[in-house]
PDB file of N, CA and C in Angstrom:
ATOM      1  N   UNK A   1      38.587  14.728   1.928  1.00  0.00           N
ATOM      2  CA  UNK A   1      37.465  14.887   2.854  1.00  0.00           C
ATOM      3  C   UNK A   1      36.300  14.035   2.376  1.00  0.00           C
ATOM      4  N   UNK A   2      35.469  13.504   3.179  1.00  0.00           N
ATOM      5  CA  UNK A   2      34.583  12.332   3.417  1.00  0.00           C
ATOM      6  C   UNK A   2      32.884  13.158   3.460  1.00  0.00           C
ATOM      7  N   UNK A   3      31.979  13.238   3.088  1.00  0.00           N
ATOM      8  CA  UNK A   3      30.707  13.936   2.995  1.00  0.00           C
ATOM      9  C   UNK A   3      29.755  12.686   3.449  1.00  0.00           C
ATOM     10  N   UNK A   4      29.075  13.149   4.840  1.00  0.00           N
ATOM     11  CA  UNK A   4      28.105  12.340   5.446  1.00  0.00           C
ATOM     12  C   UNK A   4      26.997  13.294   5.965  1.00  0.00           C
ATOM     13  N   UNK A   5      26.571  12.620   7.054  1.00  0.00           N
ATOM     14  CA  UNK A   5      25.533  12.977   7.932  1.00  0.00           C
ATOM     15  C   UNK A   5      25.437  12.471   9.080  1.00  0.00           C
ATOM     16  N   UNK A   6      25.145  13.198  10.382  1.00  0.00           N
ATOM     17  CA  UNK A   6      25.489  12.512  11.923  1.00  0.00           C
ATOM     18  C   UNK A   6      24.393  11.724  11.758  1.00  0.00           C
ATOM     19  N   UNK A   7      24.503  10.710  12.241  1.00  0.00           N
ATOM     20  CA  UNK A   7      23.654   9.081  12.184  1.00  0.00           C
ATOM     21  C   UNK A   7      22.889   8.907  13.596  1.00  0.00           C
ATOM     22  N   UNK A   8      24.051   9.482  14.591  1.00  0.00           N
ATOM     23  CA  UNK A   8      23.705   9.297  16.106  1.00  0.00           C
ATOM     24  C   UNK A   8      24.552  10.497  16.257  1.00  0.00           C
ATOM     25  N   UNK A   9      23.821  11.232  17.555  1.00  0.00           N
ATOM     26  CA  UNK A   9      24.870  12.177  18.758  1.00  0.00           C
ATOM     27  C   UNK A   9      23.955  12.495  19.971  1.00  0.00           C
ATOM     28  N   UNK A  10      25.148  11.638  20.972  1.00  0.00           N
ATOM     29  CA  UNK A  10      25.175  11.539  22.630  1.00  0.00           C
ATOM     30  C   UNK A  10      25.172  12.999  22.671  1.00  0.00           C
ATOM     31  N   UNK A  11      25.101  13.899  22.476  1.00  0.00           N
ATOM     32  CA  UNK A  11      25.018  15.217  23.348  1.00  0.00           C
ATOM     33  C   UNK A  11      25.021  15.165  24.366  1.00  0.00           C
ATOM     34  N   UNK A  12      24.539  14.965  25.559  1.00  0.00           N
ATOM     35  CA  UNK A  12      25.820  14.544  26.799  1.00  0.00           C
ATOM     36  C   UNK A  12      26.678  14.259  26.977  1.00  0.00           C
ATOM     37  N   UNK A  13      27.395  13.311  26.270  1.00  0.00           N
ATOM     38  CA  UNK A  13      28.463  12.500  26.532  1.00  0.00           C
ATOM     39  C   UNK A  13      29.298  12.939  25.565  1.00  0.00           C
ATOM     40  N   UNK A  14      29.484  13.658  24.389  1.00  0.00           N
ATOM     41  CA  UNK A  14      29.772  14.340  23.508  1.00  0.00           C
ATOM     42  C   UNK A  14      30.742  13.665  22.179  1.00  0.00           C
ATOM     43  N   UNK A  15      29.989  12.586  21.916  1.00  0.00           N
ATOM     44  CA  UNK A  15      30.251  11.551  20.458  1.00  0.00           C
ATOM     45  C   UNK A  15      29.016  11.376  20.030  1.00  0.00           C
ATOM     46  N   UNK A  16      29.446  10.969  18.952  1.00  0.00           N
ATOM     47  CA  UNK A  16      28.534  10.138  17.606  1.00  0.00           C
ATOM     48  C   UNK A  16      28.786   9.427  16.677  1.00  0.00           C
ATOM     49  N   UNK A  17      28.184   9.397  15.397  1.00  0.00           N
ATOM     50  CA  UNK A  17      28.565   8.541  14.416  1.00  0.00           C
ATOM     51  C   UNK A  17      27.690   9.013  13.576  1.00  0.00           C
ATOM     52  N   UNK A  18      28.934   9.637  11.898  1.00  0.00           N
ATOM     53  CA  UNK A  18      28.631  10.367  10.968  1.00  0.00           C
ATOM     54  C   UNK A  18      28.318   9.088   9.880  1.00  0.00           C
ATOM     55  N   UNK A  19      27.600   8.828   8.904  1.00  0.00           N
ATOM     56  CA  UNK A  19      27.124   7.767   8.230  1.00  0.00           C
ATOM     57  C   UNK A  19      27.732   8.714   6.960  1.00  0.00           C
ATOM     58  N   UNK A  20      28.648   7.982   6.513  1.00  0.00           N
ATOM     59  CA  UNK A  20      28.611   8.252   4.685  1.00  0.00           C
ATOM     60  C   UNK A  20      28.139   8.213   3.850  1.00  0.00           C
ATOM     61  N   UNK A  21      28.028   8.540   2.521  1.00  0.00           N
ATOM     62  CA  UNK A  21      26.678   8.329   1.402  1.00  0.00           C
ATOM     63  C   UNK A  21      27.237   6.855   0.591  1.00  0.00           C
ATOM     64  N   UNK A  22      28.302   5.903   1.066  1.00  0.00           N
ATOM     65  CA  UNK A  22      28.699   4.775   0.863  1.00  0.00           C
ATOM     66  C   UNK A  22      28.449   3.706   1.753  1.00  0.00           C
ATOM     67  N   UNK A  23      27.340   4.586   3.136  1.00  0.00           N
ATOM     68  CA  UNK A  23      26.954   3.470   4.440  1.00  0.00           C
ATOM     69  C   UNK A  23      28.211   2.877   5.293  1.00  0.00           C
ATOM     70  N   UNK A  24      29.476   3.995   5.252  1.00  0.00           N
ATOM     71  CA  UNK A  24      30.332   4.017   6.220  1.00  0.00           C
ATOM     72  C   UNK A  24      30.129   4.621   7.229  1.00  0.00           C
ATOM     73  N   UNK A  25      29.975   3.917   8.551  1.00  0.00           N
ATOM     74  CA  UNK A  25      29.603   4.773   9.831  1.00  0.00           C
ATOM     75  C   UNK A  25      31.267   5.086  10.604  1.00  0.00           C
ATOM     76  N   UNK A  26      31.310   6.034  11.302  1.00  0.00           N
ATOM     77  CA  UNK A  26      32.725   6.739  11.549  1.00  0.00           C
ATOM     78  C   UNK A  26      32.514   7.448  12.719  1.00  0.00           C
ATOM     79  N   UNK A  27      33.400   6.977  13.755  1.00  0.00           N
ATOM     80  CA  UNK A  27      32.748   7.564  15.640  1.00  0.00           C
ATOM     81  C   UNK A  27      33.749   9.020  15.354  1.00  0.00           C
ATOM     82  N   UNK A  28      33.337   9.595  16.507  1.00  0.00           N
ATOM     83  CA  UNK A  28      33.432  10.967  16.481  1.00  0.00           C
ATOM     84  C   UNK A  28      33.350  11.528  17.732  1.00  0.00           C
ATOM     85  N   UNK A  29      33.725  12.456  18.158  1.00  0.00           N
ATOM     86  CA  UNK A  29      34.111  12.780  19.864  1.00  0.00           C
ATOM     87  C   UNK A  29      33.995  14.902  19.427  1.00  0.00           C
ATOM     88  N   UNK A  30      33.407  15.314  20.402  1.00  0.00           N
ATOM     89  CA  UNK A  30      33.133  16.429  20.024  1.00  0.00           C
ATOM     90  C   UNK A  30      34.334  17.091  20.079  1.00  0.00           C
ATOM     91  N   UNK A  31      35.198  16.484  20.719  1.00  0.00           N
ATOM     92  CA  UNK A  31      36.823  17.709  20.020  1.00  0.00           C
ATOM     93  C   UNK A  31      37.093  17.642  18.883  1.00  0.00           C
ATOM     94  N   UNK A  32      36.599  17.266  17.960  1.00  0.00           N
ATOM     95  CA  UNK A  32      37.304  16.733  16.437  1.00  0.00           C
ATOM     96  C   UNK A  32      36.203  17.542  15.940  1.00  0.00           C
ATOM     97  N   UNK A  33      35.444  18.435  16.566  1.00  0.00           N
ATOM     98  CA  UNK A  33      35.202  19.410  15.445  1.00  0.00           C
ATOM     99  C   UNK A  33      35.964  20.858  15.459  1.00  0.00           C
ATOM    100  N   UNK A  34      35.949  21.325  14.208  1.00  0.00           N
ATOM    101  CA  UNK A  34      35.916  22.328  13.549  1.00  0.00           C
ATOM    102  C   UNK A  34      35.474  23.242  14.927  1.00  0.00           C
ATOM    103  N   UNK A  35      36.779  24.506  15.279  1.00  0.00           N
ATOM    104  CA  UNK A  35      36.524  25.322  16.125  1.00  0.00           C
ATOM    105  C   UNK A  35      35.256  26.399  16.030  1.00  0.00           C
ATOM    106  N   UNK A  36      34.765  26.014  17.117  1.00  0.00           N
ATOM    107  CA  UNK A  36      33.133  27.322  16.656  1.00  0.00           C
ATOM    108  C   UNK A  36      32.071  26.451  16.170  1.00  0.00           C
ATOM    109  N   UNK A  37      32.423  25.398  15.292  1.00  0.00           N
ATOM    110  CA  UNK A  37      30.886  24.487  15.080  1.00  0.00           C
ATOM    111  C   UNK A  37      30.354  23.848  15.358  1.00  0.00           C
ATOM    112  N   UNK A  38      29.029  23.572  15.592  1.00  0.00           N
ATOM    113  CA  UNK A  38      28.434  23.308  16.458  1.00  0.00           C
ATOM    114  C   UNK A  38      27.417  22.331  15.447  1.00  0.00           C
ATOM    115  N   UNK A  39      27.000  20.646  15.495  1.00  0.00           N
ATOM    116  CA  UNK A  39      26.070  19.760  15.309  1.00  0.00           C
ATOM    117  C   UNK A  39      25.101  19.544  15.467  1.00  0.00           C
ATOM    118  N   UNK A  40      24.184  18.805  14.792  1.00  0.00           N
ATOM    119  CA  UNK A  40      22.883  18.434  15.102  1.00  0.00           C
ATOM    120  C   UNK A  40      22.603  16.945  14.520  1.00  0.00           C
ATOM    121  N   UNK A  41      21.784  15.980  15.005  1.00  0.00           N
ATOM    122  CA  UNK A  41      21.261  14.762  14.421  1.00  0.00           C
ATOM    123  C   UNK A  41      20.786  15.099  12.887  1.00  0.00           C
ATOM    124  N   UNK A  42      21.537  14.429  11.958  1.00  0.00           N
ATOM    125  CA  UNK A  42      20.875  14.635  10.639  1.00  0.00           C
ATOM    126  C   UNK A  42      21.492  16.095   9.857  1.00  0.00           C
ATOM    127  N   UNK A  43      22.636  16.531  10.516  1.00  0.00           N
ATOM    128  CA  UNK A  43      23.128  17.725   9.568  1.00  0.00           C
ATOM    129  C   UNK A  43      23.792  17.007   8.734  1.00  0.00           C
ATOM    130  N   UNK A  44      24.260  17.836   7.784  1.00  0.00           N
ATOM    131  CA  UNK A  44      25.037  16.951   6.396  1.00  0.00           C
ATOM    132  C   UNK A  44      26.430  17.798   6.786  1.00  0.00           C
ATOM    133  N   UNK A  45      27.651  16.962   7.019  1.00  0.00           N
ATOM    134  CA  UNK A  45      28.486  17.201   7.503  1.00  0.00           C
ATOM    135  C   UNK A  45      29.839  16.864   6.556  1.00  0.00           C
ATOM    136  N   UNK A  46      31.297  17.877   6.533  1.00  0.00           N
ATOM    137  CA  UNK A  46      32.499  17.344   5.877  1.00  0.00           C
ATOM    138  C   UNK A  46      33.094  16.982   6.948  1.00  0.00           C
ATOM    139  N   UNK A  47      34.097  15.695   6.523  1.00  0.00           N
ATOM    140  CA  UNK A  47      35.705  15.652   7.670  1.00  0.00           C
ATOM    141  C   UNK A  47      36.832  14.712   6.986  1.00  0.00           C
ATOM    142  N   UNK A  48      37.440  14.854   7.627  1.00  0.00           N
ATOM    143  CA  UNK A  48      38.837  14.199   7.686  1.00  0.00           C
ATOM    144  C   UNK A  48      38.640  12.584   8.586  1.00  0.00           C
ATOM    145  N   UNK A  49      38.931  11.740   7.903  1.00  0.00           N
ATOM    146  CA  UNK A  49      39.385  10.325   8.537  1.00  0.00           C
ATOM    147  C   UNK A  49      40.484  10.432   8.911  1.00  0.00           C
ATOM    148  N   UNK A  50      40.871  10.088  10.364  1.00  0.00           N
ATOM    149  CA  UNK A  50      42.373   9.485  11.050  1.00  0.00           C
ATOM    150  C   UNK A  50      41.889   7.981  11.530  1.00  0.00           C
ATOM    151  N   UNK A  51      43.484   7.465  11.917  1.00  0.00           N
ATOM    152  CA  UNK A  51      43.441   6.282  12.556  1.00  0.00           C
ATOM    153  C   UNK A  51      43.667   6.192  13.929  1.00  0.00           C
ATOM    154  N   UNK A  52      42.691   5.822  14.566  1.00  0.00           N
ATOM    155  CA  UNK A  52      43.361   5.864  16.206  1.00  0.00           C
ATOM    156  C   UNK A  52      43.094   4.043  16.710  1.00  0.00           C
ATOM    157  N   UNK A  53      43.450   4.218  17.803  1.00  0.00           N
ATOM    158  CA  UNK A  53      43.902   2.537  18.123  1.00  0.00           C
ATOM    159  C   UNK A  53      42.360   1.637  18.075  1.00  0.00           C
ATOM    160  N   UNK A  54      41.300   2.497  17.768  1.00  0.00           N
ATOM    161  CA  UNK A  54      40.415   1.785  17.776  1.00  0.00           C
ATOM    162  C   UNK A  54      39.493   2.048  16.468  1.00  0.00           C
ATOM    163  N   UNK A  55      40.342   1.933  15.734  1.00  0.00           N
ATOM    164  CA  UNK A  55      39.983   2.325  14.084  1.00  0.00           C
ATOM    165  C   UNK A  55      39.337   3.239  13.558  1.00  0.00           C
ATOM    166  N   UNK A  56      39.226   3.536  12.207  1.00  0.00           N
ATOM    167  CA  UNK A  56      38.926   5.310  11.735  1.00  0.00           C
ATOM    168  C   UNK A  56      37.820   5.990  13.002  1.00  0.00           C
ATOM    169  N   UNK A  57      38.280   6.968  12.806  1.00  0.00           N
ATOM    170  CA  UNK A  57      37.566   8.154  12.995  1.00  0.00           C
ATOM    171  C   UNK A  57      37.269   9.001  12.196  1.00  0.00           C
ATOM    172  N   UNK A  58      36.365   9.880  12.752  1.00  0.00           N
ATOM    173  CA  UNK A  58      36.060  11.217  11.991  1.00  0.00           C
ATOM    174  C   UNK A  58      36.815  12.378  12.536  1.00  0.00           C
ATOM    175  N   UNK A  59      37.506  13.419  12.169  1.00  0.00           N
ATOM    176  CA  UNK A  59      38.352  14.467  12.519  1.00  0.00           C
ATOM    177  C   UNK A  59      38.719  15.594  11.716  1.00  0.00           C
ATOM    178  N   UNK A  60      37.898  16.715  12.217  1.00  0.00           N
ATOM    179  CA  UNK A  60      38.327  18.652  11.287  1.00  0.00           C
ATOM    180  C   UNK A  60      37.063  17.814  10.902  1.00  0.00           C
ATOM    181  N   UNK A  61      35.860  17.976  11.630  1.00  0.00           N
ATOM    182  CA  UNK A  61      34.313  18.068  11.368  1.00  0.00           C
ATOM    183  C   UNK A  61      33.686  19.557  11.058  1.00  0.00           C
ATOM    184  N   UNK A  62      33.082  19.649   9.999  1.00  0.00           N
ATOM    185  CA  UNK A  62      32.126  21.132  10.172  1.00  0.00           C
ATOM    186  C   UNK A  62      30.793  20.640   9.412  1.00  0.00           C
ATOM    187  N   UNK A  63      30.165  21.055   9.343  1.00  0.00           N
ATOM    188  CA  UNK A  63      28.830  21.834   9.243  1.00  0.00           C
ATOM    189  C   UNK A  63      28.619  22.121   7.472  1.00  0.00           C
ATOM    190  N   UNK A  64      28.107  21.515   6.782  1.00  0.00           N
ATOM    191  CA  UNK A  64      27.632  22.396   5.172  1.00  0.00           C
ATOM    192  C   UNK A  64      26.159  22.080   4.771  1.00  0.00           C
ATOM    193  N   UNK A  65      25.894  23.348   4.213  1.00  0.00           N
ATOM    194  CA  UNK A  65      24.574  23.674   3.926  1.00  0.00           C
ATOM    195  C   UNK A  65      23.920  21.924   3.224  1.00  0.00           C
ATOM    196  N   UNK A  66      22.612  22.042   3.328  1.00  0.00           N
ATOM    197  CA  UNK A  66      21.778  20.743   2.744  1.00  0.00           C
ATOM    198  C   UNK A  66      21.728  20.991   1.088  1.00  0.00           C
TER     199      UNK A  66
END
């Protein structure tokens, strides 16, 4: 698991992009979180990297204390 922070989130449109503490940015689609949790701009966040046809993602997103 990968330890960042949401960088950007469309809340409408329901993506973003979690920034790593290595300045890896990683898109993100609100199904790829963690059932029940819920985001904000600037939370400090864990996940899982997959590969999809349009290179890493973020995926099994939650929520941890600052």
């Amino acid at each position: 698991m990968l330890l960042g922070k949401v960088k950007h989130y469309d809340i409408n449109n329901g993506w973003g992009f979690i920034e790593t503490l290595e300045g890896d940015d990683y898109f993100f689609n609100v199904a790829n979180l963690r059932a029940g949790q819920k985001i904000s701009l600037g939370d400090s966040v864990k996940f899982d990297v997959v590969q999809t046809q349009k290179g890493p993602s973020a995926s099994n997103i939650f929520r941890i204390n600052p």
